[in-house]
N, C-alpha and C. Protein backbone atom coordinates (compact mmCIF):
# COMPACT_ATOMS: atom_id res chain seq x y z
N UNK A 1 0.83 -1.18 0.00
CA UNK A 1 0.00 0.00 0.00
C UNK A 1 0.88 1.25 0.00
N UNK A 2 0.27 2.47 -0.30
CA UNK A 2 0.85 3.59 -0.43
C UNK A 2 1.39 3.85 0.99
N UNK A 3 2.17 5.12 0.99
CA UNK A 3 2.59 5.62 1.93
C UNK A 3 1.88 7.13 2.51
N UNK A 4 1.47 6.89 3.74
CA UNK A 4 0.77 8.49 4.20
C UNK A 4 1.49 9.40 4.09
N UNK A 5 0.81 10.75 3.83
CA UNK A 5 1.65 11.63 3.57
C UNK A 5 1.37 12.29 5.73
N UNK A 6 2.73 12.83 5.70
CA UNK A 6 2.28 13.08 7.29
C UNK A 6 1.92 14.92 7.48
N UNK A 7 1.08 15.24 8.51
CA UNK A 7 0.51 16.50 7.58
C UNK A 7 0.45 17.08 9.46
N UNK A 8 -0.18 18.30 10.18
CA UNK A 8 0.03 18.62 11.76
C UNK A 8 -0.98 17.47 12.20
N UNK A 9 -2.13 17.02 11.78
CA UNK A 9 -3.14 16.04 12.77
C UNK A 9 -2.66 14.21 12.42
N UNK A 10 -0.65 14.32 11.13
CA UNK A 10 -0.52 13.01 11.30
C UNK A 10 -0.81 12.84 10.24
N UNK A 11 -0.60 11.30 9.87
CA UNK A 11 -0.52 10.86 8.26
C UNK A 11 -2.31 10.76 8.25
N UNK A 12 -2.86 10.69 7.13
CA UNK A 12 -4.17 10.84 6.34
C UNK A 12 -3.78 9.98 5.64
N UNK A 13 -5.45 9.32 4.98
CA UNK A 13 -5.76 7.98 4.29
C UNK A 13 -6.50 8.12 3.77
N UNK A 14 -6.73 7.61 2.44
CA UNK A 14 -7.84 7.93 1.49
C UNK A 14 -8.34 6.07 1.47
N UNK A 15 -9.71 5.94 2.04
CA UNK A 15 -10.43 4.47 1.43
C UNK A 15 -11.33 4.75 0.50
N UNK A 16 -10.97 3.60 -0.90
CA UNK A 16 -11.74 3.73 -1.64
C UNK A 16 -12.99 2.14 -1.28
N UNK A 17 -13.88 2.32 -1.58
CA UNK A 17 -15.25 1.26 -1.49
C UNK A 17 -15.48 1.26 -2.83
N UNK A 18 -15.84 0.46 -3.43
CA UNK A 18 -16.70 -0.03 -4.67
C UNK A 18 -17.90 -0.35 -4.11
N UNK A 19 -19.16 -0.36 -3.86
CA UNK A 19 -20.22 -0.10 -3.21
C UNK A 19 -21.64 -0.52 -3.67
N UNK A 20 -21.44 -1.89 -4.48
CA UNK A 20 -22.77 -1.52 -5.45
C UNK A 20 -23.90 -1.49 -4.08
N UNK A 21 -24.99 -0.85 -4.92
CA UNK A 21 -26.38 -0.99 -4.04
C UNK A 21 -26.20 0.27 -2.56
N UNK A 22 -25.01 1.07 -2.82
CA UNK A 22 -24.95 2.33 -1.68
C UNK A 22 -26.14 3.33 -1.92
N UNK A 23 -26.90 3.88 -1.28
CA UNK A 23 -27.27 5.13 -1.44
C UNK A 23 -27.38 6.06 -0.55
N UNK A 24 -27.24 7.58 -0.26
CA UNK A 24 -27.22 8.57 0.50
C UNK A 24 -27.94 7.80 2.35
N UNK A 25 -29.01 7.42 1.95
CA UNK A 25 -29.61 6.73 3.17
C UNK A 25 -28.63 5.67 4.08
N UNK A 26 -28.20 4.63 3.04
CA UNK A 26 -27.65 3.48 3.66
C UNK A 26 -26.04 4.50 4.36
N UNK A 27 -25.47 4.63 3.40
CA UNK A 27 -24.38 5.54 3.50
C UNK A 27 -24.57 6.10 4.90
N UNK A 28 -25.28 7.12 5.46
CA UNK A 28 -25.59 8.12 6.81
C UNK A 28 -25.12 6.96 7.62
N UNK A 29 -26.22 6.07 7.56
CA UNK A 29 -26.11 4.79 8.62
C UNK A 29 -24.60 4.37 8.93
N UNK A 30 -24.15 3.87 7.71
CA UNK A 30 -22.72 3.08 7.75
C UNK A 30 -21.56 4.05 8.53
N UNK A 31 -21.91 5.56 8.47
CA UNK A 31 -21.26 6.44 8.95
C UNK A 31 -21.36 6.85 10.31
N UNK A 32 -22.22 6.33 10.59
CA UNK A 32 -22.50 6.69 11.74
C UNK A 32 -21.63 5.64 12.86
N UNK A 33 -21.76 4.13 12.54
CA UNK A 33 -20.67 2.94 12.75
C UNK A 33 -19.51 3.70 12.75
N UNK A 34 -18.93 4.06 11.80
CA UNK A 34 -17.65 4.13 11.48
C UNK A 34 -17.17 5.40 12.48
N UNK A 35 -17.97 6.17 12.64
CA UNK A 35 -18.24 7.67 13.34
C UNK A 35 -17.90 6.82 15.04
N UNK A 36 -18.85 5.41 15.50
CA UNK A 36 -18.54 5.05 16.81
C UNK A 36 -17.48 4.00 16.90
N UNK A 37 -17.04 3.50 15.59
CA UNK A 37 -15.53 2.46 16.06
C UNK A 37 -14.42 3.41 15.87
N UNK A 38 -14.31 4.81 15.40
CA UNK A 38 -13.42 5.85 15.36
C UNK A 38 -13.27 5.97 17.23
N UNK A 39 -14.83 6.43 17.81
CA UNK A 39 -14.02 6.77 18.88
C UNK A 39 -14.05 5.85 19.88
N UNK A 40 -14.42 4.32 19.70
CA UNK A 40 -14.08 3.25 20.51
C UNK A 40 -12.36 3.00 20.42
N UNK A 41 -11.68 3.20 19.25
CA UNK A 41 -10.05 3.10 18.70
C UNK A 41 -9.51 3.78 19.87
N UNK A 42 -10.26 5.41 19.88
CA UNK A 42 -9.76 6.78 20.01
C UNK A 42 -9.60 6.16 21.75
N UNK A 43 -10.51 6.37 22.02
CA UNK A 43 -10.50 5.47 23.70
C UNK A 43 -9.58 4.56 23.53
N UNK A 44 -8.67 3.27 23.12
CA UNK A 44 -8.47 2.25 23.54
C UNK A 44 -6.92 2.92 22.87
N UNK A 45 -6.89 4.34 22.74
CA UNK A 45 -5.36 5.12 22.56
C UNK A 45 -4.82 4.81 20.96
N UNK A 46 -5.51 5.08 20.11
CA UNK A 46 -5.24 5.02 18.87
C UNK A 46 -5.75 6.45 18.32
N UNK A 47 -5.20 7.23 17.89
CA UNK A 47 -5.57 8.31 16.88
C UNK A 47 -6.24 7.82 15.88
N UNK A 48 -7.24 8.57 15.74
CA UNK A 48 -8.21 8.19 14.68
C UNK A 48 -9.30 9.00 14.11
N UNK A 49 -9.31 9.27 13.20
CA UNK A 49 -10.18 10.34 13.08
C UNK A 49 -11.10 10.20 11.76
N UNK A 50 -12.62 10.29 11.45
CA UNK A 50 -12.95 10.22 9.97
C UNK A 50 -12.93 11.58 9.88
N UNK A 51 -12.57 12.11 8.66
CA UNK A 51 -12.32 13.41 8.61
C UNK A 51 -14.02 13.62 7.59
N UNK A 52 -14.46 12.76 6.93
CA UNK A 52 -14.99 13.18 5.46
C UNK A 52 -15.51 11.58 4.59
N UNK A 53 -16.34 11.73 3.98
CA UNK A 53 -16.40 10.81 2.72
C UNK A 53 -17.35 11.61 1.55
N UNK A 54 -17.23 10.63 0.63
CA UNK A 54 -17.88 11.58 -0.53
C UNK A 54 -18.35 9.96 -1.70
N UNK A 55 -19.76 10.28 -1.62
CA UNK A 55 -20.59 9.24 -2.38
C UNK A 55 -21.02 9.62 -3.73
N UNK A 56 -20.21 8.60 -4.48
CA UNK A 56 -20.54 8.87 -5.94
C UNK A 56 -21.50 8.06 -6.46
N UNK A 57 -22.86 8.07 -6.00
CA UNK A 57 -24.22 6.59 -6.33
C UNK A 57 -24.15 6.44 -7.72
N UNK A 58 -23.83 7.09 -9.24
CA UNK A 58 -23.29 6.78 -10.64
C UNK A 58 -22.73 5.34 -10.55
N UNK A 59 -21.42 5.72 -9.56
CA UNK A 59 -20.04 4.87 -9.99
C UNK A 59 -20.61 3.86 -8.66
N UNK A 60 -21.03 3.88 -7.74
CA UNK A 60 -21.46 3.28 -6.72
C UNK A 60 -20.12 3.06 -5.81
N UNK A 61 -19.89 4.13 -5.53
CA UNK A 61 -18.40 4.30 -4.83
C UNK A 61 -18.73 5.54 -3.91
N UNK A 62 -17.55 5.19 -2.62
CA UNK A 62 -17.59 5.35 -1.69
C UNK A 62 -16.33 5.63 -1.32
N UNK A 63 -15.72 7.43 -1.37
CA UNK A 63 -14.27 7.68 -0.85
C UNK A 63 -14.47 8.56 0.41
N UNK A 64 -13.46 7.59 1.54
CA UNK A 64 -13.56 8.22 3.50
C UNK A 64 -12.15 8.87 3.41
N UNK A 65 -12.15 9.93 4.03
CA UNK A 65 -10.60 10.53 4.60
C UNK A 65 -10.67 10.40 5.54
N UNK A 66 -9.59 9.38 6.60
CA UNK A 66 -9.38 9.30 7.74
C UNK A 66 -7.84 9.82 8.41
N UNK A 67 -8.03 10.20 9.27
CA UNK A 67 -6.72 10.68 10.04
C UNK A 67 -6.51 9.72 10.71
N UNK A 68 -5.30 9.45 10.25
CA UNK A 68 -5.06 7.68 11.59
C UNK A 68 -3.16 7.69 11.43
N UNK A 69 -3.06 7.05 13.18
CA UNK A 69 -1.37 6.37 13.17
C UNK A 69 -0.89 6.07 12.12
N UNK A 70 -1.92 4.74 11.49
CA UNK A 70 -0.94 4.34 10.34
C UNK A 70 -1.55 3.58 9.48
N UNK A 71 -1.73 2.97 8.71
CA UNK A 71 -2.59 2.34 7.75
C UNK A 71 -3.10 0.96 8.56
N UNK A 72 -2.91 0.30 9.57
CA UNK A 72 -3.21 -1.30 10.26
C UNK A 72 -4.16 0.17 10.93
N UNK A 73 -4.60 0.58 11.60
CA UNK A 73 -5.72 1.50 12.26
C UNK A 73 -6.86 1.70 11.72
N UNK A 74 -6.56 2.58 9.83
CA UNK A 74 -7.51 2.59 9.21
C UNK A 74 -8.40 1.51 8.56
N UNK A 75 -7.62 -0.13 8.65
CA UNK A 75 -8.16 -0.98 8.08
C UNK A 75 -9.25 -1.67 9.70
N UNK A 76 -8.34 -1.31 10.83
CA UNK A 76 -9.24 -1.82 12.16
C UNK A 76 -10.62 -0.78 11.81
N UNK A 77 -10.85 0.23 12.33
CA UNK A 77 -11.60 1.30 11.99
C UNK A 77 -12.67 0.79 11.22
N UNK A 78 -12.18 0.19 9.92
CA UNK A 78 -13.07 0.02 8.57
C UNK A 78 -13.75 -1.22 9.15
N UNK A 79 -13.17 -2.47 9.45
CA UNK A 79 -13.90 -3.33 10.10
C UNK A 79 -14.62 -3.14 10.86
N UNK A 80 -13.92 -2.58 11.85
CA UNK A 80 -14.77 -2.75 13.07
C UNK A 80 -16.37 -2.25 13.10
N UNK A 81 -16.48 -1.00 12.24
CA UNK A 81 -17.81 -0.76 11.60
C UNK A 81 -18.68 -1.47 10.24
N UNK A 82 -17.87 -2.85 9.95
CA UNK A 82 -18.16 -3.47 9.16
C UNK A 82 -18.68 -2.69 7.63
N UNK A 83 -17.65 -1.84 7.37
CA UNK A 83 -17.62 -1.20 5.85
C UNK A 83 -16.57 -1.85 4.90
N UNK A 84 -16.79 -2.08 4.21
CA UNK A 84 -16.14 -2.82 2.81
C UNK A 84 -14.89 -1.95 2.48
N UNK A 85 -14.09 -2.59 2.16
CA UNK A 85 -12.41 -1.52 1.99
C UNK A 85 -12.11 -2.32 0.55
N UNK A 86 -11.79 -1.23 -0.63
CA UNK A 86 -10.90 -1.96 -1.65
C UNK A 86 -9.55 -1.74 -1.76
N UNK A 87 -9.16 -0.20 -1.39
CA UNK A 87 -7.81 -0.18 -1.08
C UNK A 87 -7.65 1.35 -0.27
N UNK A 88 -6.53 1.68 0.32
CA UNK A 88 -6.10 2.20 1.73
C UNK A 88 -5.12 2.90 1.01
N UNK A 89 -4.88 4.51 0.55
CA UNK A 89 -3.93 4.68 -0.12
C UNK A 89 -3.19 6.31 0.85
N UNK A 90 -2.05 5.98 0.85
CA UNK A 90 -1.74 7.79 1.37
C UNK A 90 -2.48 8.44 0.78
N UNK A 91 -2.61 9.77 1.74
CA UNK A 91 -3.43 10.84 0.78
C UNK A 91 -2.85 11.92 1.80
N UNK A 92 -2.53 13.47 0.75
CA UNK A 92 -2.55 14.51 1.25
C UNK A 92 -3.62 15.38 1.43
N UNK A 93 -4.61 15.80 2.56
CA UNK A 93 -5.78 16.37 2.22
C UNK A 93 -5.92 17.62 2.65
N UNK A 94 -5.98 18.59 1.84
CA UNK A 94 -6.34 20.11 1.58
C UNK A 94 -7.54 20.24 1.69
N UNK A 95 -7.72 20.54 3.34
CA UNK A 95 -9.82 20.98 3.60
C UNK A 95 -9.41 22.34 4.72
N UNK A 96 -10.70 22.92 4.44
CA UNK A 96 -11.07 23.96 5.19
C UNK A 96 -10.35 25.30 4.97
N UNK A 97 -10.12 25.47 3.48
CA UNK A 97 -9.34 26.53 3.30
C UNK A 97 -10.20 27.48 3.14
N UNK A 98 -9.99 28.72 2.78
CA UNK A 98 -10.73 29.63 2.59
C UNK A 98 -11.63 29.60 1.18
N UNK A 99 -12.72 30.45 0.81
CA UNK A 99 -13.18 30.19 -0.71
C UNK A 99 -12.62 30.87 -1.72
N UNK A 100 -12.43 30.36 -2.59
CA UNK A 100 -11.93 31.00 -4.04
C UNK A 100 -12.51 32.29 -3.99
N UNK A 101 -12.09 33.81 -4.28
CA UNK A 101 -12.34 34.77 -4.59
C UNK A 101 -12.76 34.92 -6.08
N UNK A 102 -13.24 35.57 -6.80
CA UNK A 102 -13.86 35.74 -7.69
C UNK A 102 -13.78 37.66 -8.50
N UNK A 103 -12.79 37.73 -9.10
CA UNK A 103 -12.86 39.13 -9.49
C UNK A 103 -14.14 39.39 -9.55
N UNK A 104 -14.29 40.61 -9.65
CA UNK A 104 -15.72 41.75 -10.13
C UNK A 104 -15.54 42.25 -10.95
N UNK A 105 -14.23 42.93 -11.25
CA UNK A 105 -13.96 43.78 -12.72
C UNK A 105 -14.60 43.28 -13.39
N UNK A 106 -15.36 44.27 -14.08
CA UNK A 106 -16.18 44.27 -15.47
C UNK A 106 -17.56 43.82 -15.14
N UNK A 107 -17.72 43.16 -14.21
CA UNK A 107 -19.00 42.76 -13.75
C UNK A 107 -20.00 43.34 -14.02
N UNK A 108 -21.23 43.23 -14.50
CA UNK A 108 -22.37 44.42 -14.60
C UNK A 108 -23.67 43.02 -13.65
N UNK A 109 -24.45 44.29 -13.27
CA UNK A 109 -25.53 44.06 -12.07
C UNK A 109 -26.97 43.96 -12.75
């Protein structure tokens, strides 16, 4: 598997799911698991964090950003809430920046 990139909250992980039969509904649910074996980890002294996922119901895929020690965490994590993992890859993740500005010049109202 890839290597995390290490970033201030620690290396980050991108899981990808192949997902047939996901939708927005089932998804909440599964997150919500994953939301309580994050902080059952977090208790038992493992960093762990879901940062995010993003559901593509087209492709029937399913990508989580997790903040974790190390990749054996993010795959406990994934089990332990019984979510399907196809692969566990470093990831650098750029969130919460500010919004794109948008000139006005020339703009008319």
């Amino acid at each position: 598997m890839d290597r995390a990139q290490t970033s201030d909250s620690g290396p980050t992980f991108l899981v990808e799911r192949y997902w047939p039969g996901i939708d927005l509904a089932a998804l909440r649910v599964a997150l919500v698991r994953l939301e309580a074996a994050a902080r059952e980890l977090a208790d038992e002294g493992d960093h762990v964090e879901h940062l995010g996922s993003i559901l593509m119901p087209a492709d029937q895929v399913v990508f989580s950003l997790i903040a974790a020690n190390d990749e054996s965490v993010v795959r406990r994590v994934n089990e332990r809430a019984g979510l399907p993992i196809d692969r566990i890859a470093g990831a650098i993740a750029l969130l919460g920046g500010p919004p794109a500005r948008r000139s006005t010049e020339g703009a008319t109202r």
